[in-house]
Protein backbone atom coordinates (compact mmCIF):
# COMPACT_ATOMS: atom_id res chain seq x y z
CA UNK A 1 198.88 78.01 146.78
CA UNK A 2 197.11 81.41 146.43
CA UNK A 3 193.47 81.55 144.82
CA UNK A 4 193.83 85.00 142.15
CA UNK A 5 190.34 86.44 140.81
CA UNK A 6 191.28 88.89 138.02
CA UNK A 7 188.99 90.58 136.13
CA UNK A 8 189.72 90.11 132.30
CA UNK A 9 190.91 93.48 130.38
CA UNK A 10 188.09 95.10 128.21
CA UNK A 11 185.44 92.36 130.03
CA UNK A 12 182.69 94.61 130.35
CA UNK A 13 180.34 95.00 127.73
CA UNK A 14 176.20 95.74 127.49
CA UNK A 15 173.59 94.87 125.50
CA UNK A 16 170.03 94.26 125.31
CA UNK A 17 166.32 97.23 124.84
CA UNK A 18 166.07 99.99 126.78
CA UNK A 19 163.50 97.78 128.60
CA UNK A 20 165.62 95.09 129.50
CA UNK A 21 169.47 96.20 129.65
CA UNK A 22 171.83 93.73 130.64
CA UNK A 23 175.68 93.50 130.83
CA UNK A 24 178.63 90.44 131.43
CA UNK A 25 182.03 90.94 133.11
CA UNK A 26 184.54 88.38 132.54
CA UNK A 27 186.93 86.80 135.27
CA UNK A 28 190.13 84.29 135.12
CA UNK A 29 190.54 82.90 138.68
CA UNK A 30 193.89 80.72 139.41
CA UNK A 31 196.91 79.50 141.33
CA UNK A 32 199.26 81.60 141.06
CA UNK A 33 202.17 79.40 141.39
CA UNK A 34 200.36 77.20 138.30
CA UNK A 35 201.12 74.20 140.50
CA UNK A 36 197.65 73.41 142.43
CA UNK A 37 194.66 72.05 140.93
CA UNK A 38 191.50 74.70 141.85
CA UNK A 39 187.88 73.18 141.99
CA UNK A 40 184.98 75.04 140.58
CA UNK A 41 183.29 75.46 143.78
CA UNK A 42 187.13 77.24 144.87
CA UNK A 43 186.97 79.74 141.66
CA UNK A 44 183.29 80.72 142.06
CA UNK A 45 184.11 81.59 145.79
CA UNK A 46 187.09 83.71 145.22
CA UNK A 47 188.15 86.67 146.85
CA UNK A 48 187.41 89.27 144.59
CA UNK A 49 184.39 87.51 142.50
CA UNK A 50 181.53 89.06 142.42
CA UNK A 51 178.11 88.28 144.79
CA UNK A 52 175.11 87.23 143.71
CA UNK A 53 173.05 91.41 143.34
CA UNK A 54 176.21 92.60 143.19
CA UNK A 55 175.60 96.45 141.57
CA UNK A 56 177.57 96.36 138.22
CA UNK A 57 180.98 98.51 138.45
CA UNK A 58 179.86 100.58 135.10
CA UNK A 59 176.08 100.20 135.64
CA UNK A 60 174.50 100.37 139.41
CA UNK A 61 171.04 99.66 138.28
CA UNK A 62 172.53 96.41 137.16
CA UNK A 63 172.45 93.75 139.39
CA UNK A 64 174.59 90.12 138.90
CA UNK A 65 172.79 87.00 138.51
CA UNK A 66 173.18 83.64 139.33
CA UNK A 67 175.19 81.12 138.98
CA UNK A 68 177.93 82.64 136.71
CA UNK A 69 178.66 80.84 133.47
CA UNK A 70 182.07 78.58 134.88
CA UNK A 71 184.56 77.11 132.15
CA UNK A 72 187.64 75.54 132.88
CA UNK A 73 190.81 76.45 130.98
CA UNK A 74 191.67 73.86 128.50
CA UNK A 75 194.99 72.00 129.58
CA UNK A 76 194.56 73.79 132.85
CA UNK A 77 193.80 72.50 136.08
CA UNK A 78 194.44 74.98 138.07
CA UNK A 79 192.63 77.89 136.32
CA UNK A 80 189.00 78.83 135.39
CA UNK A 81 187.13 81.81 133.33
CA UNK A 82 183.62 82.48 134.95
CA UNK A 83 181.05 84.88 133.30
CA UNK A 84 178.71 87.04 135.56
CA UNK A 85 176.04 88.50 133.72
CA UNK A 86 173.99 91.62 135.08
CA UNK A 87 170.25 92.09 134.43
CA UNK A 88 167.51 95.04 136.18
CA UNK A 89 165.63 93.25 138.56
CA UNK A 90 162.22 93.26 138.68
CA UNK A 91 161.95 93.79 142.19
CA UNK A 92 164.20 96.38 144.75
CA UNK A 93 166.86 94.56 145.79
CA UNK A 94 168.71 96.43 149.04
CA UNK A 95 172.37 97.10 149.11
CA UNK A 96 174.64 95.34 151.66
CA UNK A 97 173.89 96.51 154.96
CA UNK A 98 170.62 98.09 154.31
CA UNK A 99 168.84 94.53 154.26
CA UNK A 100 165.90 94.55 156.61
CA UNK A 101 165.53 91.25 158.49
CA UNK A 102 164.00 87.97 156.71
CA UNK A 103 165.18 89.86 153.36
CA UNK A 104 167.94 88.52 151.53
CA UNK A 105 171.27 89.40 152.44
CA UNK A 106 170.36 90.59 155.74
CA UNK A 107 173.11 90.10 158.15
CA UNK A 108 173.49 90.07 162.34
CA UNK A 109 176.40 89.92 164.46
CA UNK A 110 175.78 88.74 167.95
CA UNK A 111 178.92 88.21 170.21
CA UNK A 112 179.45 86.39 173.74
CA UNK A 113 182.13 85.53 176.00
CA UNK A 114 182.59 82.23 178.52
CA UNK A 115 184.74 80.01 180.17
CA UNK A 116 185.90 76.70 179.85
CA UNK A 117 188.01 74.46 181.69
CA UNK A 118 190.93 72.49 180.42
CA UNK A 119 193.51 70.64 181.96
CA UNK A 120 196.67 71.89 182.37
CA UNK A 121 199.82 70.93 183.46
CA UNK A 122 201.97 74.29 183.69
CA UNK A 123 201.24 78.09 184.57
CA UNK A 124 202.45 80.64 182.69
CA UNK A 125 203.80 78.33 179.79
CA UNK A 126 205.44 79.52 176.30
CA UNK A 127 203.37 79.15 173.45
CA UNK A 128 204.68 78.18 170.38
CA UNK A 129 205.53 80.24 167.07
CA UNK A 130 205.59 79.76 163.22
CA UNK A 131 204.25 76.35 161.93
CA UNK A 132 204.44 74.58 165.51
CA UNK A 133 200.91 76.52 166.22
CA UNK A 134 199.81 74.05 163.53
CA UNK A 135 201.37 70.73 165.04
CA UNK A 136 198.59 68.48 166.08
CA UNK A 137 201.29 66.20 167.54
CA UNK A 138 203.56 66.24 171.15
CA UNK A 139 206.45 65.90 171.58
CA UNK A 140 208.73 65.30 168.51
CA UNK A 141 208.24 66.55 165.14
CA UNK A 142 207.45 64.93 161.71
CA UNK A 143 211.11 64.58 161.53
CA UNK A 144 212.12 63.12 164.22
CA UNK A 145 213.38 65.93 166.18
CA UNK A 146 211.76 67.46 169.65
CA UNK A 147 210.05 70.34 169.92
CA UNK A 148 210.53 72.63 172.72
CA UNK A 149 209.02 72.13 176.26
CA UNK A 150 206.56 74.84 177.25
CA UNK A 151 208.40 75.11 179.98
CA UNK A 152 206.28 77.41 183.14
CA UNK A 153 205.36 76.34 186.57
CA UNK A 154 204.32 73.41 187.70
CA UNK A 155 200.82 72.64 188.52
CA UNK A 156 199.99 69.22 188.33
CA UNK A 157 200.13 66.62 191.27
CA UNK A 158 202.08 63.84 190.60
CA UNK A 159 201.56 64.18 186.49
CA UNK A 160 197.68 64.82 187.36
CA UNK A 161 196.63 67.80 185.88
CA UNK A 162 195.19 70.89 187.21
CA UNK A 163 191.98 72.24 185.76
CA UNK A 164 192.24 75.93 184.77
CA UNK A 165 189.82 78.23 182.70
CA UNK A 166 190.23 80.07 179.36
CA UNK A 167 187.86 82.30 178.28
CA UNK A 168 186.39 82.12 174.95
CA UNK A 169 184.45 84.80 172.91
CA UNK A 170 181.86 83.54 170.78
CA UNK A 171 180.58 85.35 167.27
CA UNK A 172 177.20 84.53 165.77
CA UNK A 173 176.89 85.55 162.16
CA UNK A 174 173.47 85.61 160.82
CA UNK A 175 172.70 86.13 157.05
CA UNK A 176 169.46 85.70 154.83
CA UNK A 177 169.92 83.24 151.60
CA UNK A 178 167.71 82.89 148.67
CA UNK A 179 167.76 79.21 147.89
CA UNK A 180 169.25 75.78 149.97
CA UNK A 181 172.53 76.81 151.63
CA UNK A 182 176.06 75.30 150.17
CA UNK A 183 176.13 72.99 153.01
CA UNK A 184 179.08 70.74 151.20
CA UNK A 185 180.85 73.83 150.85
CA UNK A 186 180.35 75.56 154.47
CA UNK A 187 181.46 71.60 155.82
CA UNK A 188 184.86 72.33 154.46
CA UNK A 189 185.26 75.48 157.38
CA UNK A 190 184.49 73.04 160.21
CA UNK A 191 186.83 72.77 162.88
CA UNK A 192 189.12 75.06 160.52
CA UNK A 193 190.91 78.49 161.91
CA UNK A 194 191.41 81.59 160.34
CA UNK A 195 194.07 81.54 157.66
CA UNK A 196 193.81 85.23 157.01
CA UNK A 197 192.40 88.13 159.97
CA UNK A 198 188.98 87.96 160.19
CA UNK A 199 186.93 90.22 162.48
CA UNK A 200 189.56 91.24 163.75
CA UNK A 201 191.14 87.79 164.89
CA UNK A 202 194.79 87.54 163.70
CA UNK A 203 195.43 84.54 162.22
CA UNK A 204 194.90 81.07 163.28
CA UNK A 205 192.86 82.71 166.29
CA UNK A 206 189.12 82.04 165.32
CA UNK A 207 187.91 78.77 164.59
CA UNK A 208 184.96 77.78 162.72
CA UNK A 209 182.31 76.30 165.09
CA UNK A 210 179.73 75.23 162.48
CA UNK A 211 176.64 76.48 161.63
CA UNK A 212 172.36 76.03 161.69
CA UNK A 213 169.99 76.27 159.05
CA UNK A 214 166.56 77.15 159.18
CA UNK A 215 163.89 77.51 155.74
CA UNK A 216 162.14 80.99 156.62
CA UNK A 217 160.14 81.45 154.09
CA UNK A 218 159.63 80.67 150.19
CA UNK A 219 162.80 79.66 148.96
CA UNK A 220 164.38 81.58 151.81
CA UNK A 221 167.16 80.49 154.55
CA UNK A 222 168.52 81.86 158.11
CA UNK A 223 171.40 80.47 158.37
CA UNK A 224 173.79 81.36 161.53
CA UNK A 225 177.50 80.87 161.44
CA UNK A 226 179.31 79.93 164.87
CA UNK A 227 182.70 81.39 165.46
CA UNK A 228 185.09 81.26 169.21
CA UNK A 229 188.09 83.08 169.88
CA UNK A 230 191.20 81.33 171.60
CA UNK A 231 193.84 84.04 172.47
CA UNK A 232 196.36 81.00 172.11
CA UNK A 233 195.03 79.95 169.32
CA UNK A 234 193.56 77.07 170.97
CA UNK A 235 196.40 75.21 172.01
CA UNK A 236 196.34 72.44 174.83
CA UNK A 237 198.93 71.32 176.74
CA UNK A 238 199.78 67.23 176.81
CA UNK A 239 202.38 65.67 178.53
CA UNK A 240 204.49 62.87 176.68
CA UNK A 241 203.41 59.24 178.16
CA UNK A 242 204.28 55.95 177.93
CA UNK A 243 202.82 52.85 175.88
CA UNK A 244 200.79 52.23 179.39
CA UNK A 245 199.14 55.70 179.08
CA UNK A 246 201.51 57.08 181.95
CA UNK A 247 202.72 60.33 182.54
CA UNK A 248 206.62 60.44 182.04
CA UNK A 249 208.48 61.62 184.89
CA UNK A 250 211.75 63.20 184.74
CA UNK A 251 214.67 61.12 183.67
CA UNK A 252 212.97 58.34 181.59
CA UNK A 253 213.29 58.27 177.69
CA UNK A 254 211.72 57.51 174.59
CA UNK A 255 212.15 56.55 170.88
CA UNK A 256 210.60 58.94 168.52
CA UNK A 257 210.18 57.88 164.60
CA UNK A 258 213.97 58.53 163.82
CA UNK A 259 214.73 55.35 165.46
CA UNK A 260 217.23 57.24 168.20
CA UNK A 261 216.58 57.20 171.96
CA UNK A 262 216.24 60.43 173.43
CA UNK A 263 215.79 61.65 177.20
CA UNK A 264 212.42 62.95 178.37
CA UNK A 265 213.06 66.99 179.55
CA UNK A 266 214.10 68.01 182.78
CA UNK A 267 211.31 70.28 184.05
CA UNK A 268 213.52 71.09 187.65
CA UNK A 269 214.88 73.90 185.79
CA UNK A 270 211.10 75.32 185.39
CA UNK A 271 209.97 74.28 189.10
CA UNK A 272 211.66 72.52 191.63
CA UNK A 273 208.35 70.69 192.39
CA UNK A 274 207.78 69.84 188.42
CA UNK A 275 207.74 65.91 188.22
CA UNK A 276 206.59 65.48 184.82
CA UNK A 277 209.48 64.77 182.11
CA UNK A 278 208.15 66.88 179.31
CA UNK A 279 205.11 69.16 178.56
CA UNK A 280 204.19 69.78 174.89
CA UNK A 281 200.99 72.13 173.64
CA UNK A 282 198.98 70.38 170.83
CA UNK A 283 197.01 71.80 168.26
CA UNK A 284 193.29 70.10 167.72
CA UNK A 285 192.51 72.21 164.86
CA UNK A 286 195.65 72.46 162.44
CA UNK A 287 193.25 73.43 159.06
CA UNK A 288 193.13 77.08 158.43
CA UNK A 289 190.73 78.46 155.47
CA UNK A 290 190.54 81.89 154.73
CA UNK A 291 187.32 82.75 156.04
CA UNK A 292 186.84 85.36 153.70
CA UNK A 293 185.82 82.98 150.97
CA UNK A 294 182.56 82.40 152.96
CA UNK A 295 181.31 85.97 151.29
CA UNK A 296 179.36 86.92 154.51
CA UNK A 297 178.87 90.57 153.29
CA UNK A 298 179.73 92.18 156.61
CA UNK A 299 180.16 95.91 156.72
C-alpha cells in the first residue's frame, strides 16, 4: 500500500474583492494499488498535501486554511478528494524556518548521544537482512522454518549473558502548534521505526520515542517529538529456551509450529567455548511509519 496525493488538473481557481482574495486547490489522495482502505486522518496527512499557511503555488500572499474540505469517493474506500482553500491573513504569518520561538511553526532540533546496556550473548554477531529486521520472533519463522544463527563469539557464561553497551543518539524535535495537538494521530508513531529515511536515518533505523505537550500560550502548543538512533536497527539478541525458561545448550532440540523436530544449532563452529545451542536477534519494534507524514516542516 502506497498513500498518492495528486493535485487535480485545472484545480486552481480564485475568487473573491480585491479586499478579500481567496483561492481553492483540489487534491485526490489514494492507494495506489486500489486494494487498501485509507482513513481520513491518512489522506489529510499525505505526503504532498498541503500545510496549514502553506503560500499558494499561483498566489504567495495566499495562505491555506484549515481544516480542508475532506470527501470520500463514492464506492471508494480507498480514495478521498480534499479541498484547501487560501485566504490573506490578517496577521504576518512567517515562512517555514523563519518562525521566531513561541510563534507558530517554529521548529528546534536538539540532538544527544548515550549508552545503554543490553545483554548479549555473542560479539561481533551478523545482523539480519530484508524482512527478518522486522521479525519480532526467535528462532523459527512464521512458517515453520529457522532463521539463521547470528553466529559471532561467544560471550556468555554458561548461557548467562554478558552485558555490553550500544550507543544511542537521541533527536528532539520541537515545533509550535496553533490549537490541541493530534494526539490520536501522533499515538500511531509510538514505538514505530522509520519506514522511509528520515534525518538522515536509513530505514528502519530511528524509532519514534514519543512525545510531550505543553499549552504556551492562547490556543498555542510546544510540543517536542523524541527520536533514538540504533545503528542495528535496534535488534537484541535472545537465545532459544526451553518450556522451563532455560537456555538451550548445544545438541538439544525443539518443535517449532510445523509440527517437525528440529536440532538446536551448533555454536562450536563460532567458538569453541560457545555452549548455547542457538542465538537469534529479535526485533521489539517491527511497525515502521513513514515519518514524513508527521509534517514537521524541517528545513
Amino acid at each position: 500500500m502506497t498513500i498518492q496525493a495528486i493535485e487535480q488538473f485545472d484545480s486552481r481557481s480564485s475568487r473573491g474583492t480585491e479586499d478579500k482574495p481567496t483561492a481553492e486547490r483540489r487534491f485526490r489522495v489514494y492507494d495506489d494499488a486500489g486494494t487498501a482502505t485509507v482513513t481520513e486522518d491518512q489522506a489529510i496527512h499525505a505526503s504532498g498535501i498541503p500545510e496549514k499557511y502553506d503560500r499558494h503555488p499561483g498566489f504567495p500572499w495566499l495562505r491555506a486554511t484549515w481544516p480542508p474540505e475532506v470527501k470520500q469517493v463514492t464506492g471508494k474506500s480507498y480514495a478521498w478528494d480534499l479541498i484547501f482553500r487560501y485566504e490573506r491573513l490578517p496577521s504576518y504569518v512567517p515562512d517555514p524556518g523563519d518562525e521566531n520561538p513561541n510563534e507558530v511553526g517554529y521548529t528546534e532540533i536538539n540532538t544527544s548521544s548515550k549508552n545503554i546496556w543490553v545483554d548479549g550473548w555473542r560479539a561481533n554477531a551478523r545482523l539480519p537482512t530484508g524482512e527478518q529486521i522486522n521479525y519480532p520472533w526467535p528462532g523459527f519463522l512464521a512458517d515453520g522454518t529457522t532463521s539463521t544463527d547470528i553466529g559471532g563469539a561467544s560471550i556468555d557464561s554458561h548461557g548467562e549473558p554478558a552485558s555490553y553497551p550500544v550507543t544511542i543518539m537521541l533527536a528532539d524535535i520541537t515545533h509550535i502548534v496553533e490549537g490541541t495537538p493530534q494526539f490520536a494521530f501522533y499515538a500511531k508513531f509510538q514505538n514505530t521505526r522509520n519506514k522511509t529515511t528520515y534525518l538522515g536515518a536509513a530505514p528502519g533505523k530511528l524509532l519514534y520515542a514519543g512525545n510531550d505537550s505543553k499549552r504556551t500560550g492562547d490556543n498555542l502548543w510546544t510540543v517536542i517529538h523524541h527520536f533514538a538512533y540504533d545503528e542495528d536497527y535496534h535488534l537484541r539478541q535472545q537465545p532459544l529456551r526451553g518450556d522451563d525458561g532455560r537456555v538451550h545448550t548445544s545438541g538439544r532440540t525443539y518443535t517449532p509450529p510445523d509440527g517437525t523436530t528440529k536440532a538446536y544449532l551448533d555454536v562450536a563452529a563460532y567458538s569453541a567455548a560457545a555452549e548455547v545451542g542457538g542465538v537469534y536477534h529479535i526485533q521489539p519494534y517491527p511497525g515502521t511509519m513513514d515519518f514524513a507524514v508527521l509534517r514537521l516542516r524541517i528545513r
